[in-house]
Protein backbone atom coordinates (compact mmCIF):
# COMPACT_ATOMS: atom_id res chain seq x y z
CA UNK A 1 36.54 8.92 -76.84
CA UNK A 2 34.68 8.28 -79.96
CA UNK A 3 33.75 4.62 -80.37
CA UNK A 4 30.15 4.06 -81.76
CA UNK A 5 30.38 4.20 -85.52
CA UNK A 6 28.69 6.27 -87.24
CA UNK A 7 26.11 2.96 -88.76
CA UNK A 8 25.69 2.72 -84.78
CA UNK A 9 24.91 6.33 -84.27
CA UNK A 10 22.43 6.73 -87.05
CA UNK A 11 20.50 3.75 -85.92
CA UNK A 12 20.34 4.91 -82.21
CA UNK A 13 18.83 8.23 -83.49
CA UNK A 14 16.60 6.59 -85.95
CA UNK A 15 15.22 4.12 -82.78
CA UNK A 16 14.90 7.60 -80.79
CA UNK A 17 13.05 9.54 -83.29
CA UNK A 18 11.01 6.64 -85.17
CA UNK A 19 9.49 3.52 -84.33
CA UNK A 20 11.33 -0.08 -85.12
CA UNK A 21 10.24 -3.43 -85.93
CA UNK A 22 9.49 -6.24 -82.89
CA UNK A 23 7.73 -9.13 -81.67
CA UNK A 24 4.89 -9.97 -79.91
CA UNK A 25 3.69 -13.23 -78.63
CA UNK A 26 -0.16 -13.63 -78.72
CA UNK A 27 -2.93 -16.72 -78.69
CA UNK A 28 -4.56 -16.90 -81.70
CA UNK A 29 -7.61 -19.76 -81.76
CA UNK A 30 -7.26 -22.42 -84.25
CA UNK A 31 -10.02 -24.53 -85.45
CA UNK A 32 -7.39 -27.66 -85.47
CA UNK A 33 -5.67 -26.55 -82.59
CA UNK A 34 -7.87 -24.59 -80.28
CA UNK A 35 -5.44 -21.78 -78.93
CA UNK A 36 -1.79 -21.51 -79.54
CA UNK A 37 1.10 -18.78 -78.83
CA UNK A 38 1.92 -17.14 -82.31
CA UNK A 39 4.67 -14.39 -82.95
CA UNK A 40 3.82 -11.30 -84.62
CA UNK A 41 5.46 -8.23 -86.22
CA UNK A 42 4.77 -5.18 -84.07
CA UNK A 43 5.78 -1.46 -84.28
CA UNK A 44 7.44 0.05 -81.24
CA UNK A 45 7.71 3.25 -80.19
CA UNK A 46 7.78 5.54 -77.22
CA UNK A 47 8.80 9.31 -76.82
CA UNK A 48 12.27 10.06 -76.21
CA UNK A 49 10.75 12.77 -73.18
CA UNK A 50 8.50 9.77 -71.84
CA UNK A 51 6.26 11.56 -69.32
CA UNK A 52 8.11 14.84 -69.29
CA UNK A 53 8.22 17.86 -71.86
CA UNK A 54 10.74 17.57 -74.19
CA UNK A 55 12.50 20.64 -72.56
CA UNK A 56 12.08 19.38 -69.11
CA UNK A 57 14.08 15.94 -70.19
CA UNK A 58 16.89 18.14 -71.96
CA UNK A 59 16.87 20.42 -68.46
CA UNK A 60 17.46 16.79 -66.73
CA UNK A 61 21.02 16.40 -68.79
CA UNK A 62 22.18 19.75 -69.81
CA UNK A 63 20.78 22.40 -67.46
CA UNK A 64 19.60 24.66 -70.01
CA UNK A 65 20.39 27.67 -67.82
CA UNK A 66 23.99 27.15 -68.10
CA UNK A 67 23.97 26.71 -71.54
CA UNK A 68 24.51 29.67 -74.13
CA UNK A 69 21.59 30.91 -76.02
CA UNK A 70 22.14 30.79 -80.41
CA UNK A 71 19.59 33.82 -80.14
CA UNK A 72 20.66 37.11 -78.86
CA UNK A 73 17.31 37.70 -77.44
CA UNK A 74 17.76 35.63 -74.53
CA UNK A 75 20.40 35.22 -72.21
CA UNK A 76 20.39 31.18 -72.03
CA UNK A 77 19.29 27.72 -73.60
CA UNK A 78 16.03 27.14 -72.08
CA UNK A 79 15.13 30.83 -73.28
CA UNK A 80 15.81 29.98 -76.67
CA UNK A 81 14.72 26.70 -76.85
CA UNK A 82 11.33 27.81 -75.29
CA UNK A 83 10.74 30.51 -77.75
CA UNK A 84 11.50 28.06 -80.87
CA UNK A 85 9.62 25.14 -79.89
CA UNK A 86 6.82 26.50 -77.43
CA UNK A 87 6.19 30.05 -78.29
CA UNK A 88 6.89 29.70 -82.37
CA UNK A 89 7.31 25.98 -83.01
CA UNK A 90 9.38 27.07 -85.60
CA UNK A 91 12.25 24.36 -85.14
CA UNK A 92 11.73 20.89 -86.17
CA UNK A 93 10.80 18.02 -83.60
CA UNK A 94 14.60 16.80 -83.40
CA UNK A 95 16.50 19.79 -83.68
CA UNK A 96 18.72 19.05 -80.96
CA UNK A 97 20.32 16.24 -82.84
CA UNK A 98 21.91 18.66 -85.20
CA UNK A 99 22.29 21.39 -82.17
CA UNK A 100 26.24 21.41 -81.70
CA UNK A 101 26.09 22.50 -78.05
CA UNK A 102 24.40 18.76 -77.53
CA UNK A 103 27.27 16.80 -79.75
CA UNK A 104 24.56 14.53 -80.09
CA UNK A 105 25.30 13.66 -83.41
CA UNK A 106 28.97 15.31 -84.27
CA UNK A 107 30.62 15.31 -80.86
CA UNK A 108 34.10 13.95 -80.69
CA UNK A 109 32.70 11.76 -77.24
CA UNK A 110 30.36 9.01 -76.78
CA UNK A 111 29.43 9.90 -73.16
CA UNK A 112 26.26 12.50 -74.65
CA UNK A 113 24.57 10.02 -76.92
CA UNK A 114 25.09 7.34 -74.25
CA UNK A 115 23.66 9.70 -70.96
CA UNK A 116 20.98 10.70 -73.34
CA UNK A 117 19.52 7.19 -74.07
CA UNK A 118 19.80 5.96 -70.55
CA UNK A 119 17.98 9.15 -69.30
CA UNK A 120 14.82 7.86 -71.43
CA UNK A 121 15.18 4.64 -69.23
CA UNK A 122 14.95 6.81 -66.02
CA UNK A 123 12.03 5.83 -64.02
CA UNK A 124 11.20 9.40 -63.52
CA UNK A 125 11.27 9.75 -67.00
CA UNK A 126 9.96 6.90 -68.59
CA UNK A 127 6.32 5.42 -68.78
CA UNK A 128 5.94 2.45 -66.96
CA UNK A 129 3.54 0.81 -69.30
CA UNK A 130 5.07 2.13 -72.05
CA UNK A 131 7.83 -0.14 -74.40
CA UNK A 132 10.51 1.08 -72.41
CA UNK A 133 11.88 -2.19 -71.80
CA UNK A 134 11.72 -2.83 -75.65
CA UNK A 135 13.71 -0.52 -75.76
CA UNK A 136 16.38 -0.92 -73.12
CA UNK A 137 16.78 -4.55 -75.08
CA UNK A 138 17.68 -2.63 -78.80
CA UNK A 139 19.66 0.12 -77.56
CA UNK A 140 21.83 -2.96 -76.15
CA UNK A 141 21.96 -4.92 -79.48
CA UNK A 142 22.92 -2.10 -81.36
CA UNK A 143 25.34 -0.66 -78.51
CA UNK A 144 27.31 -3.99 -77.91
CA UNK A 145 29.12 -4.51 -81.41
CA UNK A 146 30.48 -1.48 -80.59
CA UNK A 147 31.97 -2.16 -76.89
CA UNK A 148 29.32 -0.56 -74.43
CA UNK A 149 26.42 -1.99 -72.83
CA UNK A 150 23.40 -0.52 -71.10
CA UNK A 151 23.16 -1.53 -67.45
CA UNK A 152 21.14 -1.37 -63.98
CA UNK A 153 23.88 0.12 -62.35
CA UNK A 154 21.81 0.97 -58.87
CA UNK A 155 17.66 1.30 -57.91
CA UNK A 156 15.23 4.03 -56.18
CA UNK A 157 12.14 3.42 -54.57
CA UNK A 158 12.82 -0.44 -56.18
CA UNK A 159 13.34 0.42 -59.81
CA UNK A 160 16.10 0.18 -61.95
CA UNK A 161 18.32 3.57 -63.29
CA UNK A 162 20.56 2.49 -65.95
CA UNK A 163 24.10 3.88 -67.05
CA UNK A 164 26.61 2.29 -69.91
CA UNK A 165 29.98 1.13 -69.57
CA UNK A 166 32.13 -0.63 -71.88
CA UNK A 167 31.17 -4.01 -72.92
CA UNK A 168 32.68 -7.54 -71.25
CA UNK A 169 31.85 -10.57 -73.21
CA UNK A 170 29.72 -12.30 -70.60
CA UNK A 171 28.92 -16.13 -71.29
CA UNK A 172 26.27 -15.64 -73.48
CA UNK A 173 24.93 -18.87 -74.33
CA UNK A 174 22.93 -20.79 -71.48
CA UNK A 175 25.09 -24.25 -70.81
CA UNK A 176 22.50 -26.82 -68.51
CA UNK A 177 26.12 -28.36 -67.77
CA UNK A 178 27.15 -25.29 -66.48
CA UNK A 179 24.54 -24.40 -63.74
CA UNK A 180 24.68 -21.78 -60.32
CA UNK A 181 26.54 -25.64 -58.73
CA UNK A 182 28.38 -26.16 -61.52
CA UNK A 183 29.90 -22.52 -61.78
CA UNK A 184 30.85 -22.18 -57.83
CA UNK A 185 31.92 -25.66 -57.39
CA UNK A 186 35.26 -24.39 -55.55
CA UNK A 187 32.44 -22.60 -52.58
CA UNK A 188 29.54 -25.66 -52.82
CA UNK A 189 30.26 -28.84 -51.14
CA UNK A 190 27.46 -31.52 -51.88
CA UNK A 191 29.06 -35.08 -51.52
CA UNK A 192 28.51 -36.77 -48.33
CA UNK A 193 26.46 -35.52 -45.46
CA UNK A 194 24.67 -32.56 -45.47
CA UNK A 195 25.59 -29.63 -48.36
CA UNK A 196 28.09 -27.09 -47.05
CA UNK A 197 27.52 -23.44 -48.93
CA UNK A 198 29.70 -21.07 -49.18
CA UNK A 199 28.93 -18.52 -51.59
CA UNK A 200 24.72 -17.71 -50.78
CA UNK A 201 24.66 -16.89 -47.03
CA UNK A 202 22.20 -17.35 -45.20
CA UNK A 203 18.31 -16.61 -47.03
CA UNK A 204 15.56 -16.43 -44.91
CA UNK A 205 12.91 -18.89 -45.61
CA UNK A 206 10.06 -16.61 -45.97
CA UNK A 207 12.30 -15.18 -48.98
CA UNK A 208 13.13 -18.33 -50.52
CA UNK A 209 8.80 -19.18 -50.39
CA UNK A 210 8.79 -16.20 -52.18
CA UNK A 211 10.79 -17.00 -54.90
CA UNK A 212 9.07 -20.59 -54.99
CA UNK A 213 6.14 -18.62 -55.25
CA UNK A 214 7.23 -16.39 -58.31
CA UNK A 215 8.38 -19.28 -59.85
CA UNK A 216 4.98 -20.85 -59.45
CA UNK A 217 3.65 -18.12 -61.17
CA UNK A 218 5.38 -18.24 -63.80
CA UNK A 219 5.43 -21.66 -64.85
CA UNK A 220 4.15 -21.12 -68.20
CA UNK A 221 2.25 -24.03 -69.91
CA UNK A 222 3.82 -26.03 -72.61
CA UNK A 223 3.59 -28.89 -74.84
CA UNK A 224 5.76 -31.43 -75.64
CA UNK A 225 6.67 -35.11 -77.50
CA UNK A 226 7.95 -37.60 -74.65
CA UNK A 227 10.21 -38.54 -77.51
CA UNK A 228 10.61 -38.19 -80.78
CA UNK A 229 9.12 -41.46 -81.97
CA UNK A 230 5.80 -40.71 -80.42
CA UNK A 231 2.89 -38.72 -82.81
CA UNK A 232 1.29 -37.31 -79.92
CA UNK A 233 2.00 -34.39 -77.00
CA UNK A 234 1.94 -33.78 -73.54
CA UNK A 235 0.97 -30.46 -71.72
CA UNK A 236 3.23 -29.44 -68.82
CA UNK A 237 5.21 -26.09 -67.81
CA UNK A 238 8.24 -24.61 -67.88
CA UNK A 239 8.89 -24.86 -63.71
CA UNK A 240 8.08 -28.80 -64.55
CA UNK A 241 10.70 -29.41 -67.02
CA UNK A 242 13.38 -27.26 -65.03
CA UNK A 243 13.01 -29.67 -62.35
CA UNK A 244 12.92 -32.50 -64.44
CA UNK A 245 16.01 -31.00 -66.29
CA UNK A 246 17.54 -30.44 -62.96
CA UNK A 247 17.27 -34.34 -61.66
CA UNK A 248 18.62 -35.25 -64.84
CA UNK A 249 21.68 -32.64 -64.43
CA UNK A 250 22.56 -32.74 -61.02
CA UNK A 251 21.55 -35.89 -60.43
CA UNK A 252 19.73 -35.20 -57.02
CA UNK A 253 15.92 -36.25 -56.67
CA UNK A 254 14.70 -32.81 -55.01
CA UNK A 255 11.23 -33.31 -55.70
CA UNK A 256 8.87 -35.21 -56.32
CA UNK A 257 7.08 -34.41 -59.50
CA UNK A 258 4.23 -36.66 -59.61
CA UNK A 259 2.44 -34.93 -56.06
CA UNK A 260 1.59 -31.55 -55.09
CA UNK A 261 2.29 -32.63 -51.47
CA UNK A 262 4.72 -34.74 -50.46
CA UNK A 263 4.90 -35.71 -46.33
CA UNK A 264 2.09 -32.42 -45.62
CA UNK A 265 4.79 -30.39 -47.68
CA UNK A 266 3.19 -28.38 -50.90
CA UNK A 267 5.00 -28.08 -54.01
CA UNK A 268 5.84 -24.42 -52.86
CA UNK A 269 7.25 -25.75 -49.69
CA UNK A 270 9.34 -28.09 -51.60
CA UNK A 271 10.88 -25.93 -53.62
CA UNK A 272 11.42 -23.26 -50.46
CA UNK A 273 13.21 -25.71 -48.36
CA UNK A 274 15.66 -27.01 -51.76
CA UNK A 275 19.25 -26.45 -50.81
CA UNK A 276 20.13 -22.57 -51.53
CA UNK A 277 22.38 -23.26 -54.65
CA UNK A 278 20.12 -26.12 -55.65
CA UNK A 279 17.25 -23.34 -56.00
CA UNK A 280 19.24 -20.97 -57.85
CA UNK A 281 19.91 -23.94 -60.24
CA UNK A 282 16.26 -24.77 -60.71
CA UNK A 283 15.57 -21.14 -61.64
CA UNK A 284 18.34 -21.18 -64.43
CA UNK A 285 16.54 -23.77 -65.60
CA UNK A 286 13.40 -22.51 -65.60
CA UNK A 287 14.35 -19.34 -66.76
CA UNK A 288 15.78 -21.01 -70.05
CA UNK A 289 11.85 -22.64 -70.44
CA UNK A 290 10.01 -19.71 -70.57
CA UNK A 291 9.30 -18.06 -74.07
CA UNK A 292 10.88 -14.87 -74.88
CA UNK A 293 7.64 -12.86 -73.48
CA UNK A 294 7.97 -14.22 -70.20
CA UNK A 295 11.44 -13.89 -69.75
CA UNK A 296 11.77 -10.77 -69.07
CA UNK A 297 9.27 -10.04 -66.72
CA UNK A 298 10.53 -13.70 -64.66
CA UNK A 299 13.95 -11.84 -64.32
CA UNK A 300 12.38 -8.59 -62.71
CA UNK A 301 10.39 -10.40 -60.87
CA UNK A 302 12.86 -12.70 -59.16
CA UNK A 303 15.84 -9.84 -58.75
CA UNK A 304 12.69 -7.73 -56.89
CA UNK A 305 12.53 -10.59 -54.54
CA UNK A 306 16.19 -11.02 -54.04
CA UNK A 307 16.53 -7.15 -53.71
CA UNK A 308 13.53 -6.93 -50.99
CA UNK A 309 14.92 -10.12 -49.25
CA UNK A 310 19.05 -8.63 -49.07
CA UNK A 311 19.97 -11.32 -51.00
CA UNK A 312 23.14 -10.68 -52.74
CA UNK A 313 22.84 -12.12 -56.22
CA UNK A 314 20.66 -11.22 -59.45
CA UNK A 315 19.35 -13.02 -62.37
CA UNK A 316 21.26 -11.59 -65.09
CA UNK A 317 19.74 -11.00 -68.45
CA UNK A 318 21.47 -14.59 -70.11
CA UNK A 319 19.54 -16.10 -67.26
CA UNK A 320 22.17 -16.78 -64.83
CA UNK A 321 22.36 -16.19 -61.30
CA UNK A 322 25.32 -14.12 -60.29
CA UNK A 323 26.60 -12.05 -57.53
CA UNK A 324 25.54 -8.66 -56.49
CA UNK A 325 27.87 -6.35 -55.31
CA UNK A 326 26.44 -5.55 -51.89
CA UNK A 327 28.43 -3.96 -48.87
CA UNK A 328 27.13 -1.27 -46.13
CA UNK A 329 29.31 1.33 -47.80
CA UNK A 330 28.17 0.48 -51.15
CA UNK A 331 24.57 2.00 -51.16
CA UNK A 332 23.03 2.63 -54.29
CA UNK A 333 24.67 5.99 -54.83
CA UNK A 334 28.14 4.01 -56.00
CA UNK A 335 26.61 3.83 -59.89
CA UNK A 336 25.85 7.69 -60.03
CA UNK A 337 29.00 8.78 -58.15
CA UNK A 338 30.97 6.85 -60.50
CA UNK A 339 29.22 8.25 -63.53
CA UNK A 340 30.18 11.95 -62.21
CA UNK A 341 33.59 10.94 -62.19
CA UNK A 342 35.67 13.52 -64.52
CA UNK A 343 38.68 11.26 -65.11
CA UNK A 344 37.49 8.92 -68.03
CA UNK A 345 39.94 6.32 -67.23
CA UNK A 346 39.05 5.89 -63.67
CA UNK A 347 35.07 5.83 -64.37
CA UNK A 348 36.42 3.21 -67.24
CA UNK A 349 38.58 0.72 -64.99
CA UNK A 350 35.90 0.86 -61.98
CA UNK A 351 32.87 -0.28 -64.38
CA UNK A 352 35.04 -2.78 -66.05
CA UNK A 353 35.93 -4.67 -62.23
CA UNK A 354 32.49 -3.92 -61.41
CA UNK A 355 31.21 -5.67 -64.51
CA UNK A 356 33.82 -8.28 -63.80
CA UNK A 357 32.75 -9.43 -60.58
CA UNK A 358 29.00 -9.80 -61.30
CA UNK A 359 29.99 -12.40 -63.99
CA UNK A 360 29.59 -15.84 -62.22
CA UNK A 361 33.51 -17.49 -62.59
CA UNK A 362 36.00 -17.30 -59.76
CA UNK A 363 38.71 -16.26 -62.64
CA UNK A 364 36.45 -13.01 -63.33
CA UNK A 365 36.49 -12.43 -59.68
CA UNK A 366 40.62 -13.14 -60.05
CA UNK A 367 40.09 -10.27 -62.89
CA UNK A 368 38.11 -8.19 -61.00
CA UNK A 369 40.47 -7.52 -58.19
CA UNK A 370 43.55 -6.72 -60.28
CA UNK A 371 41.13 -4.18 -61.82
CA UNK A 372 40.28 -2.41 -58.73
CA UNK A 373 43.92 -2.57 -57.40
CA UNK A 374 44.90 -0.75 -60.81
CA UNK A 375 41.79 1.79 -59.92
CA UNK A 376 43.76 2.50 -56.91
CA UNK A 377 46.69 2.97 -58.34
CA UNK A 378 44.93 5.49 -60.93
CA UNK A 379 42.25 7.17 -57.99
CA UNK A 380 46.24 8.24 -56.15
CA UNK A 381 47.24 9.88 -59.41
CA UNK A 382 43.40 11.70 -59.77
CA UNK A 383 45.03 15.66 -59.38
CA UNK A 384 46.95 15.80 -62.77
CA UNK A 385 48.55 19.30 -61.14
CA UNK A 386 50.79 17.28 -58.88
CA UNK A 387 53.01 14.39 -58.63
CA UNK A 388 51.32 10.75 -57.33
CA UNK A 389 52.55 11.56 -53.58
CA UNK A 390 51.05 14.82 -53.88
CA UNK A 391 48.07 13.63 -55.03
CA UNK A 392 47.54 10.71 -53.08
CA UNK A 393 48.20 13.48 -49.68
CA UNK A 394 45.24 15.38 -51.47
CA UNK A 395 42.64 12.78 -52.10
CA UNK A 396 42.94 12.20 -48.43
CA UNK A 397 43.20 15.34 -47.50
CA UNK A 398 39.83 15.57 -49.09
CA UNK A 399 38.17 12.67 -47.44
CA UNK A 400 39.26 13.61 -43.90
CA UNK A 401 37.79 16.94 -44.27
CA UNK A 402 41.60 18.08 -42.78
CA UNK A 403 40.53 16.44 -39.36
CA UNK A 404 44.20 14.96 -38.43
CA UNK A 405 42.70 11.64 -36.28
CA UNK A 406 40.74 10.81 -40.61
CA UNK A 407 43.90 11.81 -42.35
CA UNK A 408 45.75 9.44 -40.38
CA UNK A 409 43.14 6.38 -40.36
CA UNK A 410 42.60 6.71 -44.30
CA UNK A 411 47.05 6.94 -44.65
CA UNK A 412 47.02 3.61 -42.71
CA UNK A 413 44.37 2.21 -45.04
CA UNK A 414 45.61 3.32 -48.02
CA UNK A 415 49.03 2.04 -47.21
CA UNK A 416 47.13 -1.45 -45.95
CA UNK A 417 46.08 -1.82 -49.44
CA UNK A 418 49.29 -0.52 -51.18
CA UNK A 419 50.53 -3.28 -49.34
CA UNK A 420 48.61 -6.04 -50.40
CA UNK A 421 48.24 -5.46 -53.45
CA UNK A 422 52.27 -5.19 -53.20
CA UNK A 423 52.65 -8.60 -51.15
CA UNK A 424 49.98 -10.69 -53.07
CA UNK A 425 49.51 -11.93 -56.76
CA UNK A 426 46.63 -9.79 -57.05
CA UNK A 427 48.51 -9.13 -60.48
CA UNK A 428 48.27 -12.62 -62.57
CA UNK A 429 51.57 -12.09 -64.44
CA UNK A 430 53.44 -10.95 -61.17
CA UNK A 431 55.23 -14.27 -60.01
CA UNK A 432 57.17 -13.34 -56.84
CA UNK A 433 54.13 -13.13 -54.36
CA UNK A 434 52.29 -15.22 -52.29
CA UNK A 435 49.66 -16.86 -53.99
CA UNK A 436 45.81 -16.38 -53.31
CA UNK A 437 44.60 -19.86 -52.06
CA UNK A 438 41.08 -19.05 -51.51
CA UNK A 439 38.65 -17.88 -53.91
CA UNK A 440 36.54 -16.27 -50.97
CA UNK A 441 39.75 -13.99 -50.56
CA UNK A 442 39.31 -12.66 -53.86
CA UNK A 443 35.88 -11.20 -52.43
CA UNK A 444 37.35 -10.02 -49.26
CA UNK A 445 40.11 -8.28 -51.11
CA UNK A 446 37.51 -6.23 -53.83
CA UNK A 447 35.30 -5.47 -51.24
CA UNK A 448 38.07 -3.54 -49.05
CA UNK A 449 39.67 -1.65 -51.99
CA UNK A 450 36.22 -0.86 -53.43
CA UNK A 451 35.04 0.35 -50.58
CA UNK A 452 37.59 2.60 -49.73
CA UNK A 453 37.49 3.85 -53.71
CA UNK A 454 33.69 4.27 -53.16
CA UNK A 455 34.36 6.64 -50.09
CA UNK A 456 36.77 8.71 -51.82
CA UNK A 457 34.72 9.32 -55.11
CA UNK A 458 32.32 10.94 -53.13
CA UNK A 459 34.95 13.64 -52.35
CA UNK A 460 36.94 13.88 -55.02
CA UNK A 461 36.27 17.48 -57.19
């Protein structure tokens, strides 16, 4: 399918071969003012190959030895391509745009322009202190008019590889009434007695003084009026006025403001030993404080912490936090395997409930789970060659490896889930079925189906 414009397409190839306009935040020392942040215009670029050749980073995406050759002197690509840009440098810096056996620029799908610009975002690919980030952030804003998004759809060795998928309007615009509390009100109980939570799990402390500690760090100095009738500013920091934003909010006094130690407790202790959700609200908050610069890095920092710590949530790039698919048979290969998936509309409805279910709203969870249950539906009919019984038989055929003890545990399971989604309004318009009372069961129910999709991706060919 051919979605990104043509606009779209020349812009992504004119960030790829040329630099672009940003900004940069900088102190600059005023004789009125001593020194102050100022924004200013900056050129970005970074090679498309990063820390590779540019043959080795085509090799990466198109195996060059697989490829045809366009001169009869060699038998494949990477001969060709060798001899023109090593041996004779006689083709120009970009010629692959314009190469047909790329369909870079004239393809009739999306899926080579998008691979290609998440491949520069590879951390084996990429330079680490290089703009690469920069770029990540413009791909998106030229990407998302025209319905994909790039994404960290897994990690190695702790670092983010990125794929696209179709865009779902997330809610973009930070809402202080709308906080981590505030969004999972049906799973947080904080009225009388002691908080129940029922959407965090359990964090162990020594992560949670971590993330106090990040948040430390990061609380960036500011200044400020009291109000708006006084002439004159304070200095304070961006982890201050979250918590000051947050008493105001939520209406709970969780620390006190005025004391870096309260009862032999430090301010990082404080924050550590906040009520789980009450945490994830103050770094919202905070999150909204910092400048653009520090945003960024803030987010990486804290989703390194949750990842290290097995927490299952990550603060997402409007600065909310919001679950993270995690499940034994999830590991991190679930992203790629999905990616190799040859039947578009599969790949398409598994990103979309995937993308769903990281958005922080019960009803996207709700949406999430008719998505997968439709993915089912569409993994049984995978093997176009034969009818959706047939089919069905040979996906798990395929997964038990013919070994009659799997075939029959993944028939029961399959049938288990045919069944449910059959029995239950996992379908919103579908009004003759017993209703889903709890929103936990919404996670219980993705988790099963997705898991069982995940295995049988894996085997699919």
């Amino acid at each position: 399918m051919r979605q990104i414009s043509e606009v779209t397409r020349r812009d992504l190839f004119d960030v790829i071969q040329e630099e672009f306009a940003g900004k940069e935040t900088v102190q600059r020392n005023t004789a009125d003012y001593g020194y102050i942040d100022v924004e200013e215009n900056i050129h970005i670029y970074m090679p498309f190959y990063g820390r590779l050749t540019a043959i080795e980073f085509l090799d990466r995406l198109y195996h060059l030895e697989d490829m045809p050759s366009t001169d009869d002197r060699y038998k494949n690509a990477k001969g060709d391509i060798y001899c023109h840009t090593v041996s004779f440098n006689d083709w120009p810096e970009f010629w692959f745009l314009d190469d047909e056996r790329f369909e870079l620029k004239d393809g009739s799908e999306d899926e080579p322009i998008l691979k290609f610009i998440c491949e520069m975002l590879h951390p084996a690919v990429r330079e680490e202190d290089g703009p690469w980030k920069e770029y990540f952030i413009k791909f998106n804003e030229l990407l998302k008019p025209d319905g994909y998004e790039i994404y960290a759809s897994y990690r190695i060795s702790g670092r983010d590889i990125y794929k696209a998928r179709k865009y779902v309007e997330q809610d973009v615009a930070f809402d202080e009434s709308q906080l981590f509390t505030a969004r999972y009100k049906e799973l947080i109980q904080t009225g009388n007695g002691n908080p129940v939570d029922n959407i965090c799990g359990e964090i162990d402390f020594q992560i949670k003084k971590r993330l106090a500690s990040i948040m430390i760090e990061f609380a960036e100095p500011a200044k400020i009026k009291p109000n708006r009738y006084d002439n004159y500013e304070v200095t304070t920091d961006a982890l201050r006025l979250a918590m000051e934003r947050f008493v105001t909010v939520v209406g709970y006094p969780a620390i006190d403001l005025h004391t870096d130690n309260v009862f032999g407790l430090s301010f990082e202790d404080q924050l550590a030993n906040l009520f789980n959700p009450y945490l994830f609200d103050v770094i919202e908050l905070q999150y909204n404080e910092l400048s653009h610069s520090e945003k960024l890095d803030f987010q990486q920092a804290i989703n390194t912490a949750f990842d290290k710590g097995a927490v299952d949530f990550i603060l997402s790039d409007n600065g909310m936090v919001v679950q993270q698919l995690k499940h034994e048979v999830l590991d991190n290969t679930i992203g790629e395997n999905i990616g190799k998936l040859k039947e578009p509309g599969l790949r398409e409805l598994l990103d979309e409930a995937i993308a769903l279910y990281r958005q922080p709203r019960v009803s996207a969870h709700k949406d999430a789970v008719e998505k997968i249950w439709d993915a089912l539906e569409r993994l049984k009919t995978y093997y176009t060659s034969l009818d959706k019984r047939g089919s069905a038989a040979k996906v798990i055929n395929d997964i038990s490896n013919g070994k009659t003890e799997f075939t029959t545990l993944f028939n029961t399971e399959f049938k288990a889930l045919t069944d449910i989604g059959n029995n239950f309004r996992i379908r919103h318009h579908e009004t003759n079925r017993i209703d889903i009372t709890d929103a936990r069961y919404y996670d219980y129910f993705f988790n099963r189906c997705l898991s069982l999709i995940a295995l049988a991706i894996q085997y699919l060919h």
